[in-house]
PDB file of N, CA and C in Angstrom:
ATOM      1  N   UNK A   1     -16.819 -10.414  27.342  1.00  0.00           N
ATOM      2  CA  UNK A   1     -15.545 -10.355  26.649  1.00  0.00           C
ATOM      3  C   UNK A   1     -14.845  -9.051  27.006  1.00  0.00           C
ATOM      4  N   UNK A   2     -13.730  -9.310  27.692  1.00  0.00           N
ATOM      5  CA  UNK A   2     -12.687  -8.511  27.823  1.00  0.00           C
ATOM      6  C   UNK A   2     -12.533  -7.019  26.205  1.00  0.00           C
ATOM      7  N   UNK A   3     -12.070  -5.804  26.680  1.00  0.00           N
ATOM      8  CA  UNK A   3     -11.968  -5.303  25.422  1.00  0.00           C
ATOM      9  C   UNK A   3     -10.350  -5.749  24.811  1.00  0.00           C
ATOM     10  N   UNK A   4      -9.471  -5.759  23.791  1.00  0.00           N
ATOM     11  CA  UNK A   4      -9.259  -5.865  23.197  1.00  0.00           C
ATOM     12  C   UNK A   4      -8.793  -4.581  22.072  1.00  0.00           C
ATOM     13  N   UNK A   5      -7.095  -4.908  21.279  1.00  0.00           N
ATOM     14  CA  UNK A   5      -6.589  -4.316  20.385  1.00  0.00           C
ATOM     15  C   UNK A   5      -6.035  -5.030  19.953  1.00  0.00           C
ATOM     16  N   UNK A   6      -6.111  -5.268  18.490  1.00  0.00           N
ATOM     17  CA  UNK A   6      -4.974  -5.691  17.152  1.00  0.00           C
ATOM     18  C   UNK A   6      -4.258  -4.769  16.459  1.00  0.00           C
ATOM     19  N   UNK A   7      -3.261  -5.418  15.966  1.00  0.00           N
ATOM     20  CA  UNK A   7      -2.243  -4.392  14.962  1.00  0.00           C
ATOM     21  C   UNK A   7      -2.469  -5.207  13.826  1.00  0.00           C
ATOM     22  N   UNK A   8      -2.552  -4.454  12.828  1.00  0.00           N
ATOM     23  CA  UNK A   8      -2.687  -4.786  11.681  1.00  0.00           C
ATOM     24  C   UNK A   8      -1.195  -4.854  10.674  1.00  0.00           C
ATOM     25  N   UNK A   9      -0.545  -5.550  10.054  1.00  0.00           N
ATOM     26  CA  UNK A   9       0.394  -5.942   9.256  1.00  0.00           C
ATOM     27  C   UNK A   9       0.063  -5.910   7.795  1.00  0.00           C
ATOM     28  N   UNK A  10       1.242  -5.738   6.433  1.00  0.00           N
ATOM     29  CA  UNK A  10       0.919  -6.508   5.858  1.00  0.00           C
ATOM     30  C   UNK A  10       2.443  -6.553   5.061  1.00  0.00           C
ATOM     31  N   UNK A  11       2.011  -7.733   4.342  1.00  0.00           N
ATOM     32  CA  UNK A  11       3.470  -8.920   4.554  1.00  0.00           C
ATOM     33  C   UNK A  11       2.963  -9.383   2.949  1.00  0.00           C
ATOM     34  N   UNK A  12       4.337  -9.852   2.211  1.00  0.00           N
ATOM     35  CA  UNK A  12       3.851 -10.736   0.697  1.00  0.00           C
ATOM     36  C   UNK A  12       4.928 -12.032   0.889  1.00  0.00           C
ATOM     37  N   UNK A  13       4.319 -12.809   0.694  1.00  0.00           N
ATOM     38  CA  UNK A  13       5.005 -14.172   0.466  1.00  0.00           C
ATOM     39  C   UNK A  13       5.217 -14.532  -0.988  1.00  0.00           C
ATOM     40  N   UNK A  14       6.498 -15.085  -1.151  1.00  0.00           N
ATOM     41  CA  UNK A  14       6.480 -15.440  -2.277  1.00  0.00           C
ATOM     42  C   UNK A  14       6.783 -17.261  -2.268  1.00  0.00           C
ATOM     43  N   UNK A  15       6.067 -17.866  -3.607  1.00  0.00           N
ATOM     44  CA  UNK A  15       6.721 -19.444  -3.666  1.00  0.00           C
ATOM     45  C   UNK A  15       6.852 -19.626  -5.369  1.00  0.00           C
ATOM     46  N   UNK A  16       8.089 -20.596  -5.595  1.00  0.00           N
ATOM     47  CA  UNK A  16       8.135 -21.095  -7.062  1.00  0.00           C
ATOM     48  C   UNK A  16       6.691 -21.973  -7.162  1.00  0.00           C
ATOM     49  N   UNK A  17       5.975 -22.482  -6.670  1.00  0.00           N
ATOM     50  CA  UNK A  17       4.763 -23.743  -6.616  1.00  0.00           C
ATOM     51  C   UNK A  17       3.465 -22.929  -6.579  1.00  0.00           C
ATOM     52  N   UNK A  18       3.012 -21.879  -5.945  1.00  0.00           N
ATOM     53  CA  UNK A  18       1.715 -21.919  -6.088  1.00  0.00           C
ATOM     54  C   UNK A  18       1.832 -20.216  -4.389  1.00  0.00           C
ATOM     55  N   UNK A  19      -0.053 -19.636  -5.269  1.00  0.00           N
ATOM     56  CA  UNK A  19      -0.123 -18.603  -3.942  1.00  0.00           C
ATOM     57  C   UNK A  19      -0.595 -19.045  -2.734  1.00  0.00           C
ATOM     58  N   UNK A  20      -0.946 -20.275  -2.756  1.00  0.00           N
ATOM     59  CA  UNK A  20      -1.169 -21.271  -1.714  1.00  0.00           C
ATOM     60  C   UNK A  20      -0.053 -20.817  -0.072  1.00  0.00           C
ATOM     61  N   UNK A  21       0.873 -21.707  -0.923  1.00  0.00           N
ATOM     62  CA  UNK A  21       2.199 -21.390  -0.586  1.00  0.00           C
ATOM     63  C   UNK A  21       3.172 -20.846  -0.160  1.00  0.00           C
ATOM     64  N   UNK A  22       2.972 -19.586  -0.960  1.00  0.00           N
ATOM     65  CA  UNK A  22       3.222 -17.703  -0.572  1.00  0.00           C
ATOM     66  C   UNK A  22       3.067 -17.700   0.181  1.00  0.00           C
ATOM     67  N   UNK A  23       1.513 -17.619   0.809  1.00  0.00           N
ATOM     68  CA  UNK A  23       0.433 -17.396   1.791  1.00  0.00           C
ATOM     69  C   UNK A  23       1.112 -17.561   2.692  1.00  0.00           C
ATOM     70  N   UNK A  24       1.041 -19.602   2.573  1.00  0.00           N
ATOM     71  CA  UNK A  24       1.709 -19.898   4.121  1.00  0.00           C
ATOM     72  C   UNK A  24       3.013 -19.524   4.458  1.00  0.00           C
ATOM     73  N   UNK A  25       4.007 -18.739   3.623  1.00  0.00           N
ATOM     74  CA  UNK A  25       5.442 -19.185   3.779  1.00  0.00           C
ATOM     75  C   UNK A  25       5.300 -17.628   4.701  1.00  0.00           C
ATOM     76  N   UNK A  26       4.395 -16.656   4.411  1.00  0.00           N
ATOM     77  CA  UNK A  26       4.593 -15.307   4.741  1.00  0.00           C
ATOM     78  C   UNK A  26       3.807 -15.462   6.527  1.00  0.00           C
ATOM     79  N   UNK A  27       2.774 -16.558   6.586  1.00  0.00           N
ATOM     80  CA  UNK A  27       2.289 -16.766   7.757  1.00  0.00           C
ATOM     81  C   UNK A  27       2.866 -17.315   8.878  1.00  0.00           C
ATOM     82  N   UNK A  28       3.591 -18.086   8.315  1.00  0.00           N
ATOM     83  CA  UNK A  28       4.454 -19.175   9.030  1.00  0.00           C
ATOM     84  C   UNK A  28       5.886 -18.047   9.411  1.00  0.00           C
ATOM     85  N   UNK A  29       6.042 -17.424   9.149  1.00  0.00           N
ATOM     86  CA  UNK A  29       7.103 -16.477   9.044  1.00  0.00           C
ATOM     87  C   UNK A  29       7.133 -15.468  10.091  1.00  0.00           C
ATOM     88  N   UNK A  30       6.109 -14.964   9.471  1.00  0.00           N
ATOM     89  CA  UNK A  30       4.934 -14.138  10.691  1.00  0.00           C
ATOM     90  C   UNK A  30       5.204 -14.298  11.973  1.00  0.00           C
ATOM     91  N   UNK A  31       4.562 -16.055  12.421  1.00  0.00           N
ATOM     92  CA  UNK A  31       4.654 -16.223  13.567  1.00  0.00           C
ATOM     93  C   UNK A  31       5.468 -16.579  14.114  1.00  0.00           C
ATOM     94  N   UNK A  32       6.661 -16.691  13.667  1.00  0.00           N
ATOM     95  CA  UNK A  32       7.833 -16.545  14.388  1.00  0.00           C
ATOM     96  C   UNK A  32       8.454 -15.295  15.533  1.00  0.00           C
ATOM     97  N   UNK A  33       8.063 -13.916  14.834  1.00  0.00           N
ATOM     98  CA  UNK A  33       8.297 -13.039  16.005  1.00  0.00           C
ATOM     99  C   UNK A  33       7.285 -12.407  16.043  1.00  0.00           C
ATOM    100  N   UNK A  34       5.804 -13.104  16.145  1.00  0.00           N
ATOM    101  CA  UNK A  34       4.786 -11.724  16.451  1.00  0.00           C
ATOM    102  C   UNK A  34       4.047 -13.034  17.401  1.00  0.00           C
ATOM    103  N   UNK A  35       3.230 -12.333  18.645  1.00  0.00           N
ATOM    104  CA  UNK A  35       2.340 -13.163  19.326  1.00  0.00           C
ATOM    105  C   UNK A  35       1.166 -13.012  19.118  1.00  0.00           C
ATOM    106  N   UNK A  36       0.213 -14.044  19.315  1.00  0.00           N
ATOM    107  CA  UNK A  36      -1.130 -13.869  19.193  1.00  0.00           C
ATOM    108  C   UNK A  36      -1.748 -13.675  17.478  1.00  0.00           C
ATOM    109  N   UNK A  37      -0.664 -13.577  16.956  1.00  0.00           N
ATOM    110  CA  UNK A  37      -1.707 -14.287  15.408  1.00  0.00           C
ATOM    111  C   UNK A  37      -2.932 -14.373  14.816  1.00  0.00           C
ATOM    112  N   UNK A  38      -3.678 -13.714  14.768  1.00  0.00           N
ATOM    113  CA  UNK A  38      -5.147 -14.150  15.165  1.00  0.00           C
ATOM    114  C   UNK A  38      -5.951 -14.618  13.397  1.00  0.00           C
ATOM    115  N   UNK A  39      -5.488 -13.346  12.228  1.00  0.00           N
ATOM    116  CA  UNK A  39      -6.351 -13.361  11.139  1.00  0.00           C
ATOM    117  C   UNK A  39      -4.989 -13.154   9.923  1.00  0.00           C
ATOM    118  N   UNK A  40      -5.362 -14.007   8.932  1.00  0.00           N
ATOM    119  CA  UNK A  40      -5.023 -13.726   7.749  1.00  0.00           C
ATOM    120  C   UNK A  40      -5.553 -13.514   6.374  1.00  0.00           C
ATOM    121  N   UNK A  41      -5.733 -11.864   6.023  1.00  0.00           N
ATOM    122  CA  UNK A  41      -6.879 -11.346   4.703  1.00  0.00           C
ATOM    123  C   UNK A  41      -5.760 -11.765   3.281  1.00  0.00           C
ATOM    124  N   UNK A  42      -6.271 -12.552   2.557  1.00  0.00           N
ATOM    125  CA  UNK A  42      -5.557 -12.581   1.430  1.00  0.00           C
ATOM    126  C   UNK A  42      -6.258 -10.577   0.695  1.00  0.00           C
ATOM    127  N   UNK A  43      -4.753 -10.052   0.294  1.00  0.00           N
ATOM    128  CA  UNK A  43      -4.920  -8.603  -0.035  1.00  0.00           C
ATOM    129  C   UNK A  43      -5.377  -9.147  -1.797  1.00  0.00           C
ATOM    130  N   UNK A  44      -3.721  -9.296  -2.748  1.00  0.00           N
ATOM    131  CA  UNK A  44      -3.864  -9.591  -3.448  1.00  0.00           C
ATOM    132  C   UNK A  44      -2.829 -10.265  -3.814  1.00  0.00           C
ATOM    133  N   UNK A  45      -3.195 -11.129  -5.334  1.00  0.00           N
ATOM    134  CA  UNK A  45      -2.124 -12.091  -5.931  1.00  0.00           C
ATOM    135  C   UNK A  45      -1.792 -11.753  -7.033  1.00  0.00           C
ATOM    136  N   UNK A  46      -0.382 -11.589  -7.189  1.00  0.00           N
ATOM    137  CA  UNK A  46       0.199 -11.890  -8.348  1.00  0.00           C
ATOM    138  C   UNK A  46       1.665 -12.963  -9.124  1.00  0.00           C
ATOM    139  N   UNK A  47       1.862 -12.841  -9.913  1.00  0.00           N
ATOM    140  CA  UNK A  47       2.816 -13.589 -10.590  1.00  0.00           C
ATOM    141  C   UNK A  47       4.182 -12.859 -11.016  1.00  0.00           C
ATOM    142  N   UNK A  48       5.098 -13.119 -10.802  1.00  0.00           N
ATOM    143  CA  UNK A  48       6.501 -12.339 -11.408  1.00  0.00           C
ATOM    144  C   UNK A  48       6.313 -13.677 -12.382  1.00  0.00           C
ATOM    145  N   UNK A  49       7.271 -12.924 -13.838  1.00  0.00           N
ATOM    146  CA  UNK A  49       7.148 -13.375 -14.886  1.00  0.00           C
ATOM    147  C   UNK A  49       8.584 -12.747 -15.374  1.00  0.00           C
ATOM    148  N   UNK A  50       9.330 -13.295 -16.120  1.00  0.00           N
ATOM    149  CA  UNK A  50      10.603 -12.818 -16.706  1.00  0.00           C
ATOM    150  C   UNK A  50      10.992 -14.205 -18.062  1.00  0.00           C
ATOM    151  N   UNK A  51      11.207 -13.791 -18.927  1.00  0.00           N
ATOM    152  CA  UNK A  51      11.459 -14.267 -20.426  1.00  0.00           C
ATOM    153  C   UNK A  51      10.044 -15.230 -20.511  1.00  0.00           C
ATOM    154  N   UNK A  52       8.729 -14.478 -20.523  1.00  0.00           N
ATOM    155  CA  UNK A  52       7.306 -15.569 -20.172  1.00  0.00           C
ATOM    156  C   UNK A  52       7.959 -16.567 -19.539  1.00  0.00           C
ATOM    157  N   UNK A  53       8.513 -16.537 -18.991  1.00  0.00           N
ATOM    158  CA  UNK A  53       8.153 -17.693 -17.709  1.00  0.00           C
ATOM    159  C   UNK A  53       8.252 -17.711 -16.007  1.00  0.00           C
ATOM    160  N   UNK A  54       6.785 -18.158 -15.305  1.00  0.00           N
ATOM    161  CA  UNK A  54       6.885 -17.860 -14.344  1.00  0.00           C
ATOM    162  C   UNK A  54       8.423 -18.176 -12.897  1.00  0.00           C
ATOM    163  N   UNK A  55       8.251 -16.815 -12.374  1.00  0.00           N
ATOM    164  CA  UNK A  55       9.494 -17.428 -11.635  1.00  0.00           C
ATOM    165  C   UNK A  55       8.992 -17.255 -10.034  1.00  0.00           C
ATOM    166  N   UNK A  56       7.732 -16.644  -9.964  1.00  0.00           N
ATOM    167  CA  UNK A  56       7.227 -16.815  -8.488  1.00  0.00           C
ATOM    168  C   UNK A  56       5.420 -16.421  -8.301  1.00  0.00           C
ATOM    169  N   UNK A  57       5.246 -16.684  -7.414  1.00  0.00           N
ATOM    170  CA  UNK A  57       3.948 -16.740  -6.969  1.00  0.00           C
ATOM    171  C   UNK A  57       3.486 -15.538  -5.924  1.00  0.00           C
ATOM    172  N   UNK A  58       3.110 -14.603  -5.720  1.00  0.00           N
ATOM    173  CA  UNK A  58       3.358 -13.688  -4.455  1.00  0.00           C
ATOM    174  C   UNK A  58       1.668 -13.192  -4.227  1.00  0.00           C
ATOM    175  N   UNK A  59       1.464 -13.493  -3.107  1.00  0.00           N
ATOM    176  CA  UNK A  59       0.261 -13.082  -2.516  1.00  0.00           C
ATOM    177  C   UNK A  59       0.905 -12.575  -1.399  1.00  0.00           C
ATOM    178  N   UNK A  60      -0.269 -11.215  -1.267  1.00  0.00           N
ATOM    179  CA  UNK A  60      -0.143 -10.132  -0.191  1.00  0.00           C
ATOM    180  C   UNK A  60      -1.557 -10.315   0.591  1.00  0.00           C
ATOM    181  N   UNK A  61      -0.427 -10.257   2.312  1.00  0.00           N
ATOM    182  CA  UNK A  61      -1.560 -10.159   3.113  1.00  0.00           C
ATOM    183  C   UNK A  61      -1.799  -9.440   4.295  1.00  0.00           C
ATOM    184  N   UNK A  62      -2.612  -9.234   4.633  1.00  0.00           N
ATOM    185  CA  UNK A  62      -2.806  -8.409   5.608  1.00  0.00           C
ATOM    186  C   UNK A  62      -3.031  -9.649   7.563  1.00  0.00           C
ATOM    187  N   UNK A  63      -2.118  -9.321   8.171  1.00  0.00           N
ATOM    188  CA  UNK A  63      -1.928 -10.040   9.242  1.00  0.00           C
ATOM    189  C   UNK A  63      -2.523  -9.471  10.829  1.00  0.00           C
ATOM    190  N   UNK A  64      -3.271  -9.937  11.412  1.00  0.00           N
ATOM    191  CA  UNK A  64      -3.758  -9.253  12.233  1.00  0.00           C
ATOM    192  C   UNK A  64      -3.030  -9.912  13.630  1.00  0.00           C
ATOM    193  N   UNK A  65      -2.387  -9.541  14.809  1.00  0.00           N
ATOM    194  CA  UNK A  65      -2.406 -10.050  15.980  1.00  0.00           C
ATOM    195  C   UNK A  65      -2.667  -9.084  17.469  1.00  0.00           C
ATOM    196  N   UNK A  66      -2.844  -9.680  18.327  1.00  0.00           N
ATOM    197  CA  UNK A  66      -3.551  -9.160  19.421  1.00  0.00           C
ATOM    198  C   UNK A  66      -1.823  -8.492  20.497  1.00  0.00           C
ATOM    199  N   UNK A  67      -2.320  -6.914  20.142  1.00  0.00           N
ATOM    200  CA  UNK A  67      -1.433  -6.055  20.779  1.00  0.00           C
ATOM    201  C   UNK A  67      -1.438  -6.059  22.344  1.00  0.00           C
ATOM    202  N   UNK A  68      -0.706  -6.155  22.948  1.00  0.00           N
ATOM    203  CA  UNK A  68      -0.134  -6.255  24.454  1.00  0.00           C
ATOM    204  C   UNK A  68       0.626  -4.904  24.945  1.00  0.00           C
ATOM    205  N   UNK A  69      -0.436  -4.391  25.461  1.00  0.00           N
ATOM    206  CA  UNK A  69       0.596  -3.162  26.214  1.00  0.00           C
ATOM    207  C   UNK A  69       1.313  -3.461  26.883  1.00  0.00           C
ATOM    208  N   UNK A  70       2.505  -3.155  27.196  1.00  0.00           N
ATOM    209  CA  UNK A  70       3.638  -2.938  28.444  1.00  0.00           C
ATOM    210  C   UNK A  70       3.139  -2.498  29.723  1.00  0.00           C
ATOM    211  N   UNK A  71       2.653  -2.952  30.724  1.00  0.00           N
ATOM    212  CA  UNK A  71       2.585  -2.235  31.909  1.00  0.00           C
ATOM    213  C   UNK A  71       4.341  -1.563  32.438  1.00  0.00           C
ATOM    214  N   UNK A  72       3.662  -0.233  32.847  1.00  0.00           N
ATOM    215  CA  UNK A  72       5.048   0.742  32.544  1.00  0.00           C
ATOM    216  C   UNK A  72       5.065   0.843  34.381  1.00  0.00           C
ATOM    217  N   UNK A  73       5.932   0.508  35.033  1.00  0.00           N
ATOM    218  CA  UNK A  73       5.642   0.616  36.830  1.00  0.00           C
ATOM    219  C   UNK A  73       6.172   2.200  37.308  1.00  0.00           C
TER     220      UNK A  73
END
């Protein structure tokens, strides 16, 4: 195996439905402008709450993808 570097991220998703959700909305998001994708650590979860009632779901995560140097000529 070749050596290898990741960059580490971290990103919170939020959803009205669930941290499920969050998760994916912040992953899916993610990979839109980052390459190589590799790991997603759920950090932590919580709930926004306003007049007791929930109004979102937000899990934080930590995103890992595989860094690409620039060959510089």
């Amino acid at each position: 195996m070749s050596e290898s570097v990741y960059k580490i991220i971290e990103l919170v998703g939020t959803s009205t439905e669930s941290w499920e959700k969050a998760a994916v909305t912040a992953i899916e998001t993610a990979m839109k402008t980052l390459d190589d994708v590799r790991i997603a650590e759920v950090v932590k979860q919580d709930i926004q709450i306003e007049d007791g009632k929930i109004l979102a779901y937000r899990t934080r995560l930590k995103i890992s993808f595989k860094y690409h140097s620039k060959d510089v000529s």
